[in-house]
N, C-alpha and C. Protein backbone atom coordinates (compact mmCIF):
# COMPACT_ATOMS: atom_id res chain seq x y z
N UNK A 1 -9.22 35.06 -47.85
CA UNK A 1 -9.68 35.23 -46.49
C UNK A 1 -10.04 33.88 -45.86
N UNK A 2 -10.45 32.83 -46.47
CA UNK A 2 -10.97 31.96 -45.87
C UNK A 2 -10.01 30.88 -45.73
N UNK A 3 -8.90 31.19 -46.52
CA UNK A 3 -7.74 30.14 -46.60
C UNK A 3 -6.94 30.61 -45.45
N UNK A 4 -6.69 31.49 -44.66
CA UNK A 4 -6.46 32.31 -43.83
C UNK A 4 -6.79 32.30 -42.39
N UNK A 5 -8.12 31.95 -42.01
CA UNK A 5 -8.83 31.46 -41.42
C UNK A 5 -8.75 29.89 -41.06
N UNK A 6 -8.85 28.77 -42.38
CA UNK A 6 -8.75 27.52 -42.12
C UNK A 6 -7.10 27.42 -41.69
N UNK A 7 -6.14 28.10 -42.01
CA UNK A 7 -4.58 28.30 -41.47
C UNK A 7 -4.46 28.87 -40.39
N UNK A 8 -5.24 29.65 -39.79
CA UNK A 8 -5.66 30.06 -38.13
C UNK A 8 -6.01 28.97 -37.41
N UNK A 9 -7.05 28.11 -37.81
CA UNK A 9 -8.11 27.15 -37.03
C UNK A 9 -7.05 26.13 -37.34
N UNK A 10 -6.44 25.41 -38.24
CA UNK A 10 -5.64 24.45 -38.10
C UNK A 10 -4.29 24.84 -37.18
N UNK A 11 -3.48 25.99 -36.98
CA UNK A 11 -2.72 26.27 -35.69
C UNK A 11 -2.86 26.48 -34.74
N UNK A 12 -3.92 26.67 -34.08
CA UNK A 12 -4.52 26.85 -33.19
C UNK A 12 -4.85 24.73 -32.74
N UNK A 13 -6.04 24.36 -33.15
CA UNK A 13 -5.47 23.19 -32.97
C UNK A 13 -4.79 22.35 -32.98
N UNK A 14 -3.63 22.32 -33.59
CA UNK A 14 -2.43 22.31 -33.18
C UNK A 14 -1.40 22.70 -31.74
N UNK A 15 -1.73 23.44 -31.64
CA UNK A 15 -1.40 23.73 -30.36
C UNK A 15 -2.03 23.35 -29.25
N UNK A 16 -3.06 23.13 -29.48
CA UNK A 16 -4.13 22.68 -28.42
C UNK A 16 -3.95 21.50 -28.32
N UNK A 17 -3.90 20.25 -28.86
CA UNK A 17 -3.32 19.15 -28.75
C UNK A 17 -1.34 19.03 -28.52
N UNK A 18 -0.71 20.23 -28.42
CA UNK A 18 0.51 20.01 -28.21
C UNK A 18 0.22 20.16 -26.74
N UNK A 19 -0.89 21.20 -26.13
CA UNK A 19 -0.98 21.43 -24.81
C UNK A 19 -1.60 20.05 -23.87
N UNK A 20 -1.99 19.64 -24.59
CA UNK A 20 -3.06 17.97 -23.88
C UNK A 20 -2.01 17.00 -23.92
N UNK A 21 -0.67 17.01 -25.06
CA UNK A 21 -0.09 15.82 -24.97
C UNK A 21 1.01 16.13 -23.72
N UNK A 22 1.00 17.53 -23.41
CA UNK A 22 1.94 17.73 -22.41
C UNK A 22 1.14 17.63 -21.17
N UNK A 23 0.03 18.08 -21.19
CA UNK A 23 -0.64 18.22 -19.69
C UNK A 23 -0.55 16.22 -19.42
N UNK A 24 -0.56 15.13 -20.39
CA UNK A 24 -0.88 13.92 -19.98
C UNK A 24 0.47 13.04 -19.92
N UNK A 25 1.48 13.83 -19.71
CA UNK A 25 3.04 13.04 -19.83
C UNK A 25 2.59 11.50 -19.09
N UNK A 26 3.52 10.73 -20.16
CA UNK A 26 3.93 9.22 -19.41
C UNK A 26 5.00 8.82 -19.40
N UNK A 27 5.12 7.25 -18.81
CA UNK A 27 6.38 7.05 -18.60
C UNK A 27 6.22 5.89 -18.51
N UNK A 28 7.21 4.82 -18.18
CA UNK A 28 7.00 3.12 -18.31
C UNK A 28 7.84 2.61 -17.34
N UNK A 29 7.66 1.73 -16.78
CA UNK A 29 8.91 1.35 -15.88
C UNK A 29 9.09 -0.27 -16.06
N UNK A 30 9.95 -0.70 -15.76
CA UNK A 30 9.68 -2.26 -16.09
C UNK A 30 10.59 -3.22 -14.93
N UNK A 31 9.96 -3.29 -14.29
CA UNK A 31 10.36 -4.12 -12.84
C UNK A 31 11.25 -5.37 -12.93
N UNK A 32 12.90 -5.42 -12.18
CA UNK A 32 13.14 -6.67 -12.12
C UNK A 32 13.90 -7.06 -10.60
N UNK A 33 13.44 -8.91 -10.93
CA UNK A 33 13.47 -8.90 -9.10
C UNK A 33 14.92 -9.08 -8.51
N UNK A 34 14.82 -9.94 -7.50
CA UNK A 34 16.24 -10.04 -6.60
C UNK A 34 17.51 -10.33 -7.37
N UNK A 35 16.58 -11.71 -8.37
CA UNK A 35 17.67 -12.45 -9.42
C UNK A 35 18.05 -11.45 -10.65
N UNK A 36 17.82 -10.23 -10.76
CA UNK A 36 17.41 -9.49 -11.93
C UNK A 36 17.01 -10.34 -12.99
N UNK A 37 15.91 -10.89 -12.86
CA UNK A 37 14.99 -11.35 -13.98
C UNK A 37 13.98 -10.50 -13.95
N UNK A 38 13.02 -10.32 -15.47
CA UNK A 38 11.85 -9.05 -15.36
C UNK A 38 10.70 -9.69 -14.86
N UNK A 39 10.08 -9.02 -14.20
CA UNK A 39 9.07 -9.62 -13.63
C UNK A 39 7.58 -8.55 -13.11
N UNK A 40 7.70 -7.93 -14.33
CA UNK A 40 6.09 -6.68 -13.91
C UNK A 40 7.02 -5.51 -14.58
N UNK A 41 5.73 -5.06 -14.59
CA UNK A 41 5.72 -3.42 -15.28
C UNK A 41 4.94 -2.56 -14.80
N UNK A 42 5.48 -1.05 -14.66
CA UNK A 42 4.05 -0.26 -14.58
C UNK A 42 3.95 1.12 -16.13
N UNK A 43 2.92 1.22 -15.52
CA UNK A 43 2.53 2.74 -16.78
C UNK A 43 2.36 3.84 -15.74
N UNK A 44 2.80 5.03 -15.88
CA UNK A 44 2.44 6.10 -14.84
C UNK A 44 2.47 7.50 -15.51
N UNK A 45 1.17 8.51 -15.53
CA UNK A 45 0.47 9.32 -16.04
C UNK A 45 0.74 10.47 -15.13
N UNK A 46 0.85 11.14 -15.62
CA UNK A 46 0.74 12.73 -14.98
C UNK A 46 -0.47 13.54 -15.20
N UNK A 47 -0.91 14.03 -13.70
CA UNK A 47 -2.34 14.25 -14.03
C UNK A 47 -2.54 15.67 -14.28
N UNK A 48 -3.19 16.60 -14.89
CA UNK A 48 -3.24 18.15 -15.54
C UNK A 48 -3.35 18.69 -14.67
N UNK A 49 -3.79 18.17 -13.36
CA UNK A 49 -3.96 18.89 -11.69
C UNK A 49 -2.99 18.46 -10.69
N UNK A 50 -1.75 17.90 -11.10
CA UNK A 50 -0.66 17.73 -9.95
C UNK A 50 -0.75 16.09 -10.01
N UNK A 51 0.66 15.60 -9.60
CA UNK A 51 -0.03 14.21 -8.95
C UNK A 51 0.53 13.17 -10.11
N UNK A 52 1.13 12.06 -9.78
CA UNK A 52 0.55 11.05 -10.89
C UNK A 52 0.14 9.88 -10.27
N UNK A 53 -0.26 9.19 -11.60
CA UNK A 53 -1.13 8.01 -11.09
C UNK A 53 -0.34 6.63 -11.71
N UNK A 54 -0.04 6.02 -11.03
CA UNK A 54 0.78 4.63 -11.23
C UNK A 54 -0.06 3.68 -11.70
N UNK A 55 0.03 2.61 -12.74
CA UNK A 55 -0.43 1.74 -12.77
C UNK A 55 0.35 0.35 -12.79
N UNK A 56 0.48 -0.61 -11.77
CA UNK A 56 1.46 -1.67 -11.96
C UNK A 56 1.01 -3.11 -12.14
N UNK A 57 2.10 -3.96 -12.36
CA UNK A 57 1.76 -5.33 -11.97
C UNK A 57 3.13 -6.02 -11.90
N UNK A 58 2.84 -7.02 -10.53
CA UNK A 58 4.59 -7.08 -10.31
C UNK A 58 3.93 -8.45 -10.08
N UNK A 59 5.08 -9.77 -10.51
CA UNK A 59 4.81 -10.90 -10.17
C UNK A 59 5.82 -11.38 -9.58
N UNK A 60 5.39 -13.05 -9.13
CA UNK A 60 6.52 -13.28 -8.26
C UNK A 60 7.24 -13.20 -6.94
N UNK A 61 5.87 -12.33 -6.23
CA UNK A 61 6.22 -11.62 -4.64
C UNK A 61 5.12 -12.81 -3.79
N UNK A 62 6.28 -12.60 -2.51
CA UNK A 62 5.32 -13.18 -1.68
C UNK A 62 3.87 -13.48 -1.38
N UNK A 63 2.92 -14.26 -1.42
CA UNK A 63 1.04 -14.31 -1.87
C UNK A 63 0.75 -14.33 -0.13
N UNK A 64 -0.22 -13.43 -0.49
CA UNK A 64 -1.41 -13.28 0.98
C UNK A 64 -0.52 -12.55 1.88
N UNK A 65 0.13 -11.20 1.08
CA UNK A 65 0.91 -10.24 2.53
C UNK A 65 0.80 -9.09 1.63
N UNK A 66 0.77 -7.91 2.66
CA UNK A 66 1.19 -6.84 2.32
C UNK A 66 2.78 -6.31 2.55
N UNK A 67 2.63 -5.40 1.29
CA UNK A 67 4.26 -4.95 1.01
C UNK A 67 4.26 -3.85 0.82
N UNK A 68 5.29 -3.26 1.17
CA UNK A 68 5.78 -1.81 0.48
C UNK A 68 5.88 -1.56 -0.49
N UNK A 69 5.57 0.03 -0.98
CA UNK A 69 5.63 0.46 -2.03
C UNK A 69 6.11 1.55 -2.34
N UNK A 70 7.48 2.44 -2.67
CA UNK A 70 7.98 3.65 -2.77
C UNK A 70 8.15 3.85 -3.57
N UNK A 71 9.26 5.13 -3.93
CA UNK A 71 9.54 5.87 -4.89
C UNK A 71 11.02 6.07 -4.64
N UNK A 72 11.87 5.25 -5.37
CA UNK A 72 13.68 5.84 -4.68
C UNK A 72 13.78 6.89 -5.50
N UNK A 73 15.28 7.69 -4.91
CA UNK A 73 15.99 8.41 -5.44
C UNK A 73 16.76 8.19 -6.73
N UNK A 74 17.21 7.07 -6.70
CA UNK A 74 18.12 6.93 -7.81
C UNK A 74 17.80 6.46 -8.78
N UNK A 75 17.64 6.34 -10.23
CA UNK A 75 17.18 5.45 -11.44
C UNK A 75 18.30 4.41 -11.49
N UNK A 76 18.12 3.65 -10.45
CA UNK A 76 19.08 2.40 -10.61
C UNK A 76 19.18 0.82 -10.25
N UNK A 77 18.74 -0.21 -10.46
CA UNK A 77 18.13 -1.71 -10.17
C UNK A 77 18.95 -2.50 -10.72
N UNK A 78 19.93 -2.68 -10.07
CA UNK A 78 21.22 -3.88 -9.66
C UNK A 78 20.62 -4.33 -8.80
N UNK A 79 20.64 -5.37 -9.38
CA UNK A 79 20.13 -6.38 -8.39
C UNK A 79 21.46 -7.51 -7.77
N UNK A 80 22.78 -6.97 -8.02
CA UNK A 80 23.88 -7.82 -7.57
C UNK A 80 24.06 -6.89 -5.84
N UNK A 81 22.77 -5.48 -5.53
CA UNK A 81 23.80 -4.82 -5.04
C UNK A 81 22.00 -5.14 -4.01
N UNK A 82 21.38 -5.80 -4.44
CA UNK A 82 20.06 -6.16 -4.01
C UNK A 82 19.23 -4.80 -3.42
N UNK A 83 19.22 -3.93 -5.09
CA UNK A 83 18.83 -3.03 -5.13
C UNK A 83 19.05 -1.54 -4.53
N UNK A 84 20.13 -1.83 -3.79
CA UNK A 84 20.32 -0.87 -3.42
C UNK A 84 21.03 0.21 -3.88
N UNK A 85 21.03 -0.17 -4.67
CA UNK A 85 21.71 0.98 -6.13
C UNK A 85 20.96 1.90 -6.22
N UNK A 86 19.79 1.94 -6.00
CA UNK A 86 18.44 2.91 -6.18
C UNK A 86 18.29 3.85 -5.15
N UNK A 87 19.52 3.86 -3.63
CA UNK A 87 19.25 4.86 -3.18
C UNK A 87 17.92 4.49 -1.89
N UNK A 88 17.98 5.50 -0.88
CA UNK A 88 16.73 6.18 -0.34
C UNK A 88 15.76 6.27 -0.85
N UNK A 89 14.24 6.69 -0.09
CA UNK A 89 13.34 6.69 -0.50
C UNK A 89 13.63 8.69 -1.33
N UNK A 90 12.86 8.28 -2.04
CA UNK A 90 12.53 9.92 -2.81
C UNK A 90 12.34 11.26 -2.00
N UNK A 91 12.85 11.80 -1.04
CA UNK A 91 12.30 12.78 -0.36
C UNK A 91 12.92 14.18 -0.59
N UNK A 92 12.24 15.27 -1.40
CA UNK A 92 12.47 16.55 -1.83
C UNK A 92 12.45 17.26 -0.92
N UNK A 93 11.53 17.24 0.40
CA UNK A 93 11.55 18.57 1.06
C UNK A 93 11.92 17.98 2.56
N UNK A 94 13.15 17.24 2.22
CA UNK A 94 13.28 16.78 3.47
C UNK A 94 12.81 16.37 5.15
N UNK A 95 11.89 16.01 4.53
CA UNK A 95 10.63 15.26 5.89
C UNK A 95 11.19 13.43 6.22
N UNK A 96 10.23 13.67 7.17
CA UNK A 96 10.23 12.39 7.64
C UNK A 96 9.86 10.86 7.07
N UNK A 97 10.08 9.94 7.36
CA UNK A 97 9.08 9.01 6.96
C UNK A 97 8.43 8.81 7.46
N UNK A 98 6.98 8.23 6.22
CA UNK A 98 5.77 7.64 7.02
C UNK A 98 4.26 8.80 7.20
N UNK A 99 3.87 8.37 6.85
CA UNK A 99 2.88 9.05 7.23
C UNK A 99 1.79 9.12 8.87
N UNK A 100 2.70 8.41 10.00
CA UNK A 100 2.28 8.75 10.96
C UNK A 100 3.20 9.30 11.95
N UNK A 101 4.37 10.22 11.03
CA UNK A 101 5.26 11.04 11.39
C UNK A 101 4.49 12.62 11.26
N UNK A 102 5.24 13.05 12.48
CA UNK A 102 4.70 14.55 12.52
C UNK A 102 4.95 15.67 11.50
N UNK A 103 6.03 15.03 10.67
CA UNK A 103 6.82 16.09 9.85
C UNK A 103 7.23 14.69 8.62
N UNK A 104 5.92 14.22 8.29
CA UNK A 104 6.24 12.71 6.97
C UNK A 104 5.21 13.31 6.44
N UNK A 105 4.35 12.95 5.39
CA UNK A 105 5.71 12.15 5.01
C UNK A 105 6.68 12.25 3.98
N UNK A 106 7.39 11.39 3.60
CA UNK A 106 8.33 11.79 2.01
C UNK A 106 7.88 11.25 1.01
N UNK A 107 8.03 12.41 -0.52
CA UNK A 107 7.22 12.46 -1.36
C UNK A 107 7.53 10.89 -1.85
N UNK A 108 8.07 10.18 -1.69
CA UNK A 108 8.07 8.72 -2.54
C UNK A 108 7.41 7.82 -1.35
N UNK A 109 6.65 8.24 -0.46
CA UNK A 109 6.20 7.32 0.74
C UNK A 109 4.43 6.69 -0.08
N UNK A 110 4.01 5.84 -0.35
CA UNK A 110 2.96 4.97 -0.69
C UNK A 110 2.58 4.23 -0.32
N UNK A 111 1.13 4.18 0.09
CA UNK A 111 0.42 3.11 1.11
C UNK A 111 0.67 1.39 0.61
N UNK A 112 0.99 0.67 1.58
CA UNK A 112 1.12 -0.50 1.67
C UNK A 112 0.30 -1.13 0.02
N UNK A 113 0.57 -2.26 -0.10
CA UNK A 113 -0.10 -2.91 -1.18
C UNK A 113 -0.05 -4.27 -0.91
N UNK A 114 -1.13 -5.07 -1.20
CA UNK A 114 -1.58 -6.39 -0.90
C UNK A 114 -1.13 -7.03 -2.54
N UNK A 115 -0.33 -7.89 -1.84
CA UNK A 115 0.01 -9.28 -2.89
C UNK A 115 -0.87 -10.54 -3.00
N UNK A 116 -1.62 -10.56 -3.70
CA UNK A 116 -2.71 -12.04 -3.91
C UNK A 116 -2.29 -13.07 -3.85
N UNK A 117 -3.00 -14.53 -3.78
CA UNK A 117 -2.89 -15.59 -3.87
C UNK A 117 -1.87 -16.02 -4.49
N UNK A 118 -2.09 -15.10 -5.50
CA UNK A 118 -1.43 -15.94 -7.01
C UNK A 118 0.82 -14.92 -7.22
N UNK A 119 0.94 -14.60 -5.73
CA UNK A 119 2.13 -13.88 -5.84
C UNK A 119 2.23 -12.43 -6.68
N UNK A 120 1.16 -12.31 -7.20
CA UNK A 120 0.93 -11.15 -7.98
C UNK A 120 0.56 -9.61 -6.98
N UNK A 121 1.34 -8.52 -7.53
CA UNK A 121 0.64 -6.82 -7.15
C UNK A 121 0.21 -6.69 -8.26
N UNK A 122 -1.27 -6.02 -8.30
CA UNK A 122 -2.10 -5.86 -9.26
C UNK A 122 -2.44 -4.15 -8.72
N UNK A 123 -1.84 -2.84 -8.77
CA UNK A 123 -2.78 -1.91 -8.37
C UNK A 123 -2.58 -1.04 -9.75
N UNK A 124 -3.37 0.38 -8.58
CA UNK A 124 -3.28 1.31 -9.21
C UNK A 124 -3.37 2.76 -8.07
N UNK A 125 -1.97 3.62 -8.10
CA UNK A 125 -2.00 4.19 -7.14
C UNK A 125 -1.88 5.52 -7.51
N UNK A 126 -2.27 6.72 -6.58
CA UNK A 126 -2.13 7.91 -7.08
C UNK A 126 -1.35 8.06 -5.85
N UNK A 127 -0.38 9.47 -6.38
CA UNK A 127 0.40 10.17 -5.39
C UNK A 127 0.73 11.17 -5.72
N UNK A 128 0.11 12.25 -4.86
CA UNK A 128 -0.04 13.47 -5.18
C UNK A 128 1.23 14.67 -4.86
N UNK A 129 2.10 13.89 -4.46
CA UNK A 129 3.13 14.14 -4.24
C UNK A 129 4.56 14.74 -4.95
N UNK A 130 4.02 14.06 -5.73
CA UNK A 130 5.38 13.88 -7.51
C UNK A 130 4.77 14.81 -8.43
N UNK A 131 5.94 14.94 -9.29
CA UNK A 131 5.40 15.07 -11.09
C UNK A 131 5.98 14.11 -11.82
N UNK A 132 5.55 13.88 -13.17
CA UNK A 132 6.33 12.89 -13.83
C UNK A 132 7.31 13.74 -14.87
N UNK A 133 8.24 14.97 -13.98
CA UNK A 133 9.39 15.35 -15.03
C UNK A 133 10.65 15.09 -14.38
N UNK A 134 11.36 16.50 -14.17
CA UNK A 134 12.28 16.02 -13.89
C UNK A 134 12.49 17.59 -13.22
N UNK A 135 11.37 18.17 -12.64
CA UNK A 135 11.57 18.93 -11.79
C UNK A 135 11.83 18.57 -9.95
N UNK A 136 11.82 19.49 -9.28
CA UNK A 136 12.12 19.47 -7.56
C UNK A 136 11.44 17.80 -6.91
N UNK A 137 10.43 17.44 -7.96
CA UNK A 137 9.62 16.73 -7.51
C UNK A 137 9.02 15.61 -8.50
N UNK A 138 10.21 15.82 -9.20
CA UNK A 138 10.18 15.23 -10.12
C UNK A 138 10.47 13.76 -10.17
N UNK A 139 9.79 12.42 -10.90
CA UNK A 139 10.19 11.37 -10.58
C UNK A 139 10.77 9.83 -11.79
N UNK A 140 10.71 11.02 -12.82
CA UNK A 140 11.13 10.75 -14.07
C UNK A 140 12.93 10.51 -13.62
N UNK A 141 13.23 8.88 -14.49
CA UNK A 141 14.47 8.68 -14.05
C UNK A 141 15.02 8.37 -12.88
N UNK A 142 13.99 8.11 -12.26
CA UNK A 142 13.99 7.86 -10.09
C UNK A 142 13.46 6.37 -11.02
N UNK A 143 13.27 5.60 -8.89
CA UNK A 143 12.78 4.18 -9.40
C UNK A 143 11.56 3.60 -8.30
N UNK A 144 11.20 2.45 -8.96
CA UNK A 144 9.58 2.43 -7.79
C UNK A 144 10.07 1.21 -7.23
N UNK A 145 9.80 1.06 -6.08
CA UNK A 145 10.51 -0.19 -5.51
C UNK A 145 9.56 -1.25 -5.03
N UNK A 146 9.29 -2.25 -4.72
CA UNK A 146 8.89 -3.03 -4.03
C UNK A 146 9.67 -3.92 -3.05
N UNK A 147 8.78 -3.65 -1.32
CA UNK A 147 9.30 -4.49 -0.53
C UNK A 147 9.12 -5.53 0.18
N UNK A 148 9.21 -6.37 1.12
CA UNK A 148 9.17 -7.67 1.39
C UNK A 148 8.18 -7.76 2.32
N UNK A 149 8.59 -6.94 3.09
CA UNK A 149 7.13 -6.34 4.33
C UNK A 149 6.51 -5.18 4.04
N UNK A 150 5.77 -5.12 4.61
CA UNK A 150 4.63 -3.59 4.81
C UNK A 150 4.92 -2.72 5.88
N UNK A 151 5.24 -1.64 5.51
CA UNK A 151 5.74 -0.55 5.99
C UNK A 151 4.99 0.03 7.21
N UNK A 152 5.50 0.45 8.08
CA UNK A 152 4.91 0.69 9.34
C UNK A 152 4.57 2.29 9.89
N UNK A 153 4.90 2.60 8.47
CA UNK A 153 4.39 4.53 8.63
C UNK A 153 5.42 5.30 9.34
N UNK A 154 6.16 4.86 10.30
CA UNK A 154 6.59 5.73 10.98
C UNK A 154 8.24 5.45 11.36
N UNK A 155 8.69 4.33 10.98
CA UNK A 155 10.04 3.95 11.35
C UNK A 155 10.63 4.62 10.56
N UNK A 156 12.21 5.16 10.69
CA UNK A 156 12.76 6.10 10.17
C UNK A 156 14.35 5.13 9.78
N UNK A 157 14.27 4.77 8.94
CA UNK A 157 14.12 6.57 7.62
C UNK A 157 13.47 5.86 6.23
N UNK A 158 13.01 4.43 6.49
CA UNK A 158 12.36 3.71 5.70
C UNK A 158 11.14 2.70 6.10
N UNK A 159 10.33 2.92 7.02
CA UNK A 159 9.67 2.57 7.50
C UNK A 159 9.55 0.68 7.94
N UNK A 160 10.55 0.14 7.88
CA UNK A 160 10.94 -1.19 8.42
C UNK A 160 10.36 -2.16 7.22
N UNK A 161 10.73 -1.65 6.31
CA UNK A 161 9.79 -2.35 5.23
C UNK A 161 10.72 -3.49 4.54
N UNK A 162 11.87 -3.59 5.18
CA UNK A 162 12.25 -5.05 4.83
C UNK A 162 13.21 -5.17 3.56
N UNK A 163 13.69 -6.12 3.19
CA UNK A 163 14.15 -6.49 1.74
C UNK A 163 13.73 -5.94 0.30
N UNK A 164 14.65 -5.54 -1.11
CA UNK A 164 14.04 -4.79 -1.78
C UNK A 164 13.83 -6.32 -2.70
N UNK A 165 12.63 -6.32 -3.01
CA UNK A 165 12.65 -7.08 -3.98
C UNK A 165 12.47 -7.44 -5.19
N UNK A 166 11.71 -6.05 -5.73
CA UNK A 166 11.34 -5.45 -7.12
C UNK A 166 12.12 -4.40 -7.29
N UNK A 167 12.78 -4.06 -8.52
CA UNK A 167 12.98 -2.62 -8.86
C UNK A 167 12.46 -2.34 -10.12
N UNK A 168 12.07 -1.10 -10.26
CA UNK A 168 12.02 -0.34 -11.85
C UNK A 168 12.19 0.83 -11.95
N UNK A 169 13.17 1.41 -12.83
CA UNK A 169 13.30 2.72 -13.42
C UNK A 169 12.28 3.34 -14.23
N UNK A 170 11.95 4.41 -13.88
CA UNK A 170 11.12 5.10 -14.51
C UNK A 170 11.50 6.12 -15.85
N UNK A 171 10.95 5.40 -16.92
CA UNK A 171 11.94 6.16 -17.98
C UNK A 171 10.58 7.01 -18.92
């Protein structure tokens, strides 16, 4: 009986940690720039309530400006094609861009990000927008982009955000 029991309580936790390693999916991306040389990485988490949360660092970008920050469609960073291998921004339910669009914004749309002194993006962003699989909204195998300017919310169909100058696939 009791061997029975400790073979209950050990499958049971078991499972319970199969359920936590799924509720916390990750993923890695690893950024390279115009020249395709690597230059930053991020880590990005899926949160048990919707949403994931990005964590990056991209070097090498313009210092003392803000830049864009999306989510493309495509898992793809040729940089002979100066990124544009990667497609459009990410948008599943076919909206607008920008978030000071009436009908924006699209799920790969992300608030501006400030580049430091030192040419470096240092954040950490949530977007509640995505999942990290590879469902409707899914962004597993898509790519995160960085751009030259800072996005203006509302210009269509990419918010005027300029040159791509980072890419990374999200794997």
């Amino acid at each position: 009986m009791l061997r029975q029991i400790f073979s209950t309580t050990v499958a049971v936790l078991a499972l319970g940690g199969a359920a936590t390693a799924q509720d916390a999916a990750t993923a890695s991306a690893s950024f390279v720039n115009a020249d395709g040389q690597a230059n930053g990485n991020a880590e990005l988490t899926g949160m048990a309530a919707g949403g994931v949360l990005i964590k990056l660092e991209v070097t090498g970008l313009p210092a003392n400006q803000w830049v864009a920050f999306h989510v493309h469609e495509t898992g793809s960073c040729d940089h002979e094609t100066n990124h544009e291998s990667a497609g459009g921004h990410f948008n599943p339910g076919s909206r607008e861009h920008g978030y000071k669009s009436a009908n924006g914004p699209h799920a790969g749309d992300m608030p501006n990000q400030y580049v430091g002194s030192d040419g470096a993006l240092r954040a950490q962003i949530f977007n509640h927008m995505v999942s990290l699989d590879e469902g409707e909204t899914g962004i597993k195998g898509r790519a995160l982009m960085v751009h030259a300017k800072g996005d203006d919310y509302e210009s269509q169909p990419s918010g005027d955000a300029g040159d791509r100058l980072a890419c990374a696939v999200i794997e």
